[in-house]
Protein backbone atom coordinates (compact mmCIF):
# COMPACT_ATOMS: atom_id res chain seq x y z
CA UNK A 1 -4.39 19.11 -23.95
CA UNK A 2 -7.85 19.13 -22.82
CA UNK A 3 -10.06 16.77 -24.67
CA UNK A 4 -13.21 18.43 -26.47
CA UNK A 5 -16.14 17.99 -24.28
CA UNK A 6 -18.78 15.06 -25.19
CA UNK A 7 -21.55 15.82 -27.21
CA UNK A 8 -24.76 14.43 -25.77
CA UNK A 9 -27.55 13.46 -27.62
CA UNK A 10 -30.95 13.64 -26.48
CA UNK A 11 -32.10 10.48 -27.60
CA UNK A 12 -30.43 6.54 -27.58
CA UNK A 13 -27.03 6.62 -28.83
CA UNK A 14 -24.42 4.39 -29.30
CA UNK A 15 -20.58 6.10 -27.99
CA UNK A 16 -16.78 5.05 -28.35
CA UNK A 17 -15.22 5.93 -25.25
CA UNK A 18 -11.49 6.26 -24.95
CA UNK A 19 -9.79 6.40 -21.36
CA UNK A 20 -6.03 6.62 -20.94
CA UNK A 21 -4.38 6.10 -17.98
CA UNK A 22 -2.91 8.49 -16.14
CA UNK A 23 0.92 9.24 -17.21
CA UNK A 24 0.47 6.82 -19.49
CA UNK A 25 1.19 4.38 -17.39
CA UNK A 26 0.64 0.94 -17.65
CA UNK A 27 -1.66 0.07 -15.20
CA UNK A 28 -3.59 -2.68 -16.73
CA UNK A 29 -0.85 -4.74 -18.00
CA UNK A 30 -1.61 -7.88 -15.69
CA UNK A 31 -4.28 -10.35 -16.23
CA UNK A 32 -5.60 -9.72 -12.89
CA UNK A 33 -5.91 -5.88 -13.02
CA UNK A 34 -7.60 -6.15 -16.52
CA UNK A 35 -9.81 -8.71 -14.97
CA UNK A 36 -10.75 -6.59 -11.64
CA UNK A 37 -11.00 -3.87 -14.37
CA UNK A 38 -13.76 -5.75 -16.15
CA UNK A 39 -15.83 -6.27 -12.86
CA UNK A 40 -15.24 -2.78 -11.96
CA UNK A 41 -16.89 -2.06 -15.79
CA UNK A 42 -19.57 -4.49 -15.67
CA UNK A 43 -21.25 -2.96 -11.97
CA UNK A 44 -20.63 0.45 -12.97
CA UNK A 45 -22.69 -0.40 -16.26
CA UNK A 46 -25.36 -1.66 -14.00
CA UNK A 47 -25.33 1.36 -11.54
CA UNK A 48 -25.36 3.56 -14.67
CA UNK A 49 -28.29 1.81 -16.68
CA UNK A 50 -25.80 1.50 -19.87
CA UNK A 51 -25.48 -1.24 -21.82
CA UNK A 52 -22.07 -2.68 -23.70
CA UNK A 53 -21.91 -3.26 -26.63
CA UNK A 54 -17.73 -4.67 -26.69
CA UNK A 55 -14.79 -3.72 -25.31
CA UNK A 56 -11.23 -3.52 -25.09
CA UNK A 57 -8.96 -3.32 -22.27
CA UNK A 58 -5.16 -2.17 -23.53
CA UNK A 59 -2.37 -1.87 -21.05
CA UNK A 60 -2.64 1.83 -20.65
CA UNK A 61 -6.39 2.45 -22.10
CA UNK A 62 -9.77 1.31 -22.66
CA UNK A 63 -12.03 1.26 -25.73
CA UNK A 64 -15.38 0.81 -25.02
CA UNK A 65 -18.37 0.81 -27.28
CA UNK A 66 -21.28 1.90 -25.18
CA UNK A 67 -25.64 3.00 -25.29
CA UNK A 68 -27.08 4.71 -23.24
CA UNK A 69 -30.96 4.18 -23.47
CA UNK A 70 -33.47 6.57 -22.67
CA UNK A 71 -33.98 7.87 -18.96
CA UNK A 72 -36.60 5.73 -16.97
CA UNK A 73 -38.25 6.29 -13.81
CA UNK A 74 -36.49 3.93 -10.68
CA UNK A 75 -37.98 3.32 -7.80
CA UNK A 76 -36.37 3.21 -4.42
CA UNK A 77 -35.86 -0.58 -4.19
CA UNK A 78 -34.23 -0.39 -7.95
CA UNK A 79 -31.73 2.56 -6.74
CA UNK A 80 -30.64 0.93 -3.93
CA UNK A 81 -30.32 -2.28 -5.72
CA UNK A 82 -28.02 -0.37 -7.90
CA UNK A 83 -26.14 1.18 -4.85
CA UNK A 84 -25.83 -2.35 -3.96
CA UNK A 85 -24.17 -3.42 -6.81
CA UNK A 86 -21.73 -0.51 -6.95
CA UNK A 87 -20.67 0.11 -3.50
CA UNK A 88 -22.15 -3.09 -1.49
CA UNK A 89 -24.35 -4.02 0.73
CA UNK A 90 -23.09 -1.41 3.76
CA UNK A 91 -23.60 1.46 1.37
CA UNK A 92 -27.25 0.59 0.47
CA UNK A 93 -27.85 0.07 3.81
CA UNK A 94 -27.01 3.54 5.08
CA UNK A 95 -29.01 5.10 2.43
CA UNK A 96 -31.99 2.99 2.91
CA UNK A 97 -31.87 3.81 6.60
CA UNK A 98 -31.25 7.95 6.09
CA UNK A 99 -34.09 8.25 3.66
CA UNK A 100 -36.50 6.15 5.58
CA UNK A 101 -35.21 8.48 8.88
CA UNK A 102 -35.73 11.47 6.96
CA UNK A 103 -39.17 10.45 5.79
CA UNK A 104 -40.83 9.70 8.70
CA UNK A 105 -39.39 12.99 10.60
CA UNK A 106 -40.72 14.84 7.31
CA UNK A 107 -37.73 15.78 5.70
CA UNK A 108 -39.06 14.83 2.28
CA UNK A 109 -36.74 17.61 0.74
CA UNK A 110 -33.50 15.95 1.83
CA UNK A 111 -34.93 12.43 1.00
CA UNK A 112 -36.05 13.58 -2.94
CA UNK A 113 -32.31 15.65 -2.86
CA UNK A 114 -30.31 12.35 -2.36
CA UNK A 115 -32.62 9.84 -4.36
CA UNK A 116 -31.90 12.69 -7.30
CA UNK A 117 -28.36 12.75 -6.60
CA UNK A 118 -28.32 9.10 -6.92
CA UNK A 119 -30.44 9.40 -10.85
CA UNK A 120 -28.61 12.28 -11.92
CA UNK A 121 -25.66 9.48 -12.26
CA UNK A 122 -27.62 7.23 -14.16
CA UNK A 123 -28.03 7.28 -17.90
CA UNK A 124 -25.67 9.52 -18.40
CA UNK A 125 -22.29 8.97 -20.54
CA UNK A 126 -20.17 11.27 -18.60
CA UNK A 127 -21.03 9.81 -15.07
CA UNK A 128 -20.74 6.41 -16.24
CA UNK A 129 -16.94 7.44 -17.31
CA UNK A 130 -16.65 9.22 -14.14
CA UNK A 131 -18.22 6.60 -11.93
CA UNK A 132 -16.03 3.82 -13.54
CA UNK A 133 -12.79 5.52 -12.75
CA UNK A 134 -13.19 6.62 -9.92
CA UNK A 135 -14.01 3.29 -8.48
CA UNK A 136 -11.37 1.69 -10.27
CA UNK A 137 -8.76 4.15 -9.26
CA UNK A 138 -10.13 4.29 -5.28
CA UNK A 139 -10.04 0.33 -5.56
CA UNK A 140 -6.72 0.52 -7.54
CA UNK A 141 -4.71 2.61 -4.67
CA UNK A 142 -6.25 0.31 -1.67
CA UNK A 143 -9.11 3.35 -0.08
């Protein structure tokens, strides 16, 4: 069964979030995946602007007790900072390098279309869930 869709409220709100694993399976059941898990969690929280409030990291699921404040304007360096901390140093690099390429040949449209792709992931419930596992699971099966 599906689950019901989240509601999202328009201003600062505290969320339980509940993510199985798929199959059930138990995934997390070693020290060291629950630990990679929690590093996975903590620059994904970054990335996302969310703050924790607590966790807890089952064999098969996750409980997490989340906020997500209000939207605030980033500027570049602060995006690719949080690039940085999500996908590394490479990553950020390549983006800094594309949007400073596509500024100066006056491709402003393509520039503000990425740095908006890049925001419309932050502060935001759903692509903080989304963000967190798919890293973990891209991580998890060595891509």
């Amino acid at each position: 069964m599906a689950r019901i869709k989240r509601v999202k409220l328009p201003t600062t709100t505290w969320y339980h979030l509940i993510a199985r694993v798929t199959n059930r399976e138990f995934l997390l059941e070693t020290n060291g995946k629950k630990s990679r898990f929690i590093d996975f969690l903590y620059r994904s929280l970054d990335f996302s602007g969310v703050e924790l409030g607590t966790y807890v990291i089952m064999d098969n699921h996750i409980h997490l007790f989340v906020r997500v404040p209000e939207a605030r304007e980033l500027d570049d360096a602060e995006i690719l900072r949080r690039i940085t901390v999500l996908n590394g140093e490479n990553r950020a690099k390549t983006v800094r390098e594309r949007w400073e390429a596509w500024q100066k040949s006056g491709q402003e449209i393509r520039y503000k279309a990425d740095r908006t792709r890049y925001l419309r992931r932050m502060y935001n419930v759903s692509q903080f869930m989304k963000t967190l596992k798919e890293i973990f699971w891209v991580i998890q099966n060595g891509f």
